[in-house]
Protein backbone atom coordinates (compact mmCIF):
# COMPACT_ATOMS: atom_id res chain seq x y z
CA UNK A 1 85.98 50.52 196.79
CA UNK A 2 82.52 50.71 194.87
CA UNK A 3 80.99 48.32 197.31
CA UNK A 4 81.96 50.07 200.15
CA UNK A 5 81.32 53.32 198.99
CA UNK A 6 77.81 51.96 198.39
CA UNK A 7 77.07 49.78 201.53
CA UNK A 8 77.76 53.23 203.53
CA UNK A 9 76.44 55.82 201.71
CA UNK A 10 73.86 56.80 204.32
CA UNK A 11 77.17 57.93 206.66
CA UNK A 12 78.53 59.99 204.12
CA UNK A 13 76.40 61.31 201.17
CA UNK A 14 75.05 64.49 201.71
CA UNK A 15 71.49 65.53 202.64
CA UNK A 16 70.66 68.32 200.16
CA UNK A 17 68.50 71.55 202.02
CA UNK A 18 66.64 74.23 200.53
CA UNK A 19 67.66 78.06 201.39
CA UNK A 20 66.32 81.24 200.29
CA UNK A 21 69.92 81.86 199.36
CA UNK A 22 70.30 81.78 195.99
CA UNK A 23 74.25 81.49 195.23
CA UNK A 24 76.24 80.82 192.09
CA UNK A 25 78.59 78.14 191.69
CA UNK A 26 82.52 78.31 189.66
CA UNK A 27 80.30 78.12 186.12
CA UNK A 28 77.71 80.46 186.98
CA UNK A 29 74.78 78.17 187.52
CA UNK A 30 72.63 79.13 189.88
CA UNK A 31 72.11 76.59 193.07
CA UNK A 32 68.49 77.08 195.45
CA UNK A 33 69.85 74.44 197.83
CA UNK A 34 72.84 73.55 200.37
CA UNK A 35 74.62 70.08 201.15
CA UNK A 36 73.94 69.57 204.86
CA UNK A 37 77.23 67.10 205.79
CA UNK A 38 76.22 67.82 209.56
CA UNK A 39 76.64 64.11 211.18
CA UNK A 40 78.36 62.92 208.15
CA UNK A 41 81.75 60.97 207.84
CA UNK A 42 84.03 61.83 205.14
CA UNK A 43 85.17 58.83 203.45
CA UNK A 44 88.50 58.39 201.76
CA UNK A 45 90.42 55.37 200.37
CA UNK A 46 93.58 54.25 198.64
CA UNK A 47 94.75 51.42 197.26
CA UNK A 48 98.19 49.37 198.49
CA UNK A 49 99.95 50.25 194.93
CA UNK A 50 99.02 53.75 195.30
CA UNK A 51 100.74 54.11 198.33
CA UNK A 52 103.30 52.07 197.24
CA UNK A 53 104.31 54.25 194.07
CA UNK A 54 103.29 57.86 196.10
CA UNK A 55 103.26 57.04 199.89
CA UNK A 56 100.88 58.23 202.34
CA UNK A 57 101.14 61.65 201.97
CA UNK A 58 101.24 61.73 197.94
CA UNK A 59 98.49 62.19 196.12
CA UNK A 60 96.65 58.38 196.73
CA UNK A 61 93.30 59.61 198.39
CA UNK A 62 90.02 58.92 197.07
CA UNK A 63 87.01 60.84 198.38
CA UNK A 64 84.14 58.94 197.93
CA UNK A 65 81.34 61.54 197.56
CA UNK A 66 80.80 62.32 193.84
CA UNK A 67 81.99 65.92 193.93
CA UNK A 68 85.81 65.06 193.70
CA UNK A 69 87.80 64.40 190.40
CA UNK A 70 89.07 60.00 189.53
CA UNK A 71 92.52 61.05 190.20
CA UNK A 72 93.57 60.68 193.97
CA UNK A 73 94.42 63.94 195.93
CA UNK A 74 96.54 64.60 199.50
CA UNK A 75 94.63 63.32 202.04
CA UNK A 76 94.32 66.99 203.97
CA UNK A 77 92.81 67.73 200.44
CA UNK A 78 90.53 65.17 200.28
CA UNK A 79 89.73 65.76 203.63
CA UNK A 80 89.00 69.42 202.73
CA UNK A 81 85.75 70.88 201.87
CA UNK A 82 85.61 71.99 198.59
CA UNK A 83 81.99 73.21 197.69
CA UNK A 84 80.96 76.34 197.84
CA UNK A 85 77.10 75.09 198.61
CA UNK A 86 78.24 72.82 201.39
């Protein structure tokens, strides 16, 4: 899944924009920027013993981004955008 992941970044990783909006994230950090996903494919992956022990609608789904927590989600979740800079 790393290898993937890796070999096609440039369809899913973020481009990260500048805005005069200045917003505060969950821990009250300030953020000057946006993630512009515009043209971007969300990637998500499993493994067979995942879906083996949960099925496909259990939480199995990896997002591949480096936003998301190790531990697989729903895949409507990990679909789902959950920034509030994106």
């Amino acid at each position: 899944m790393r290898a993937v992941a890796g070999l096609s970044r440039e369809h899913w990783a973020p481009r990260r924009g500048t805005s005069s909006y200045h917003g505060v994230n969950r821990e009250g950090d300030f953020y000057p920027f946006y993630l512009d996903f515009a043209g971007r494919i969300p990637l998500v992956m499993t493994t067979l013993d995942r879906l083996k022990e949960h099925g496909l609608s259990g939480p199995v789904w990896l997002r591949i981004d480096g936003y998301r927590p190790a531990e697989g989600q729903p895949l409507l979740q990990a679909l789902a955008d959950i920034r509030p800079y994106a």
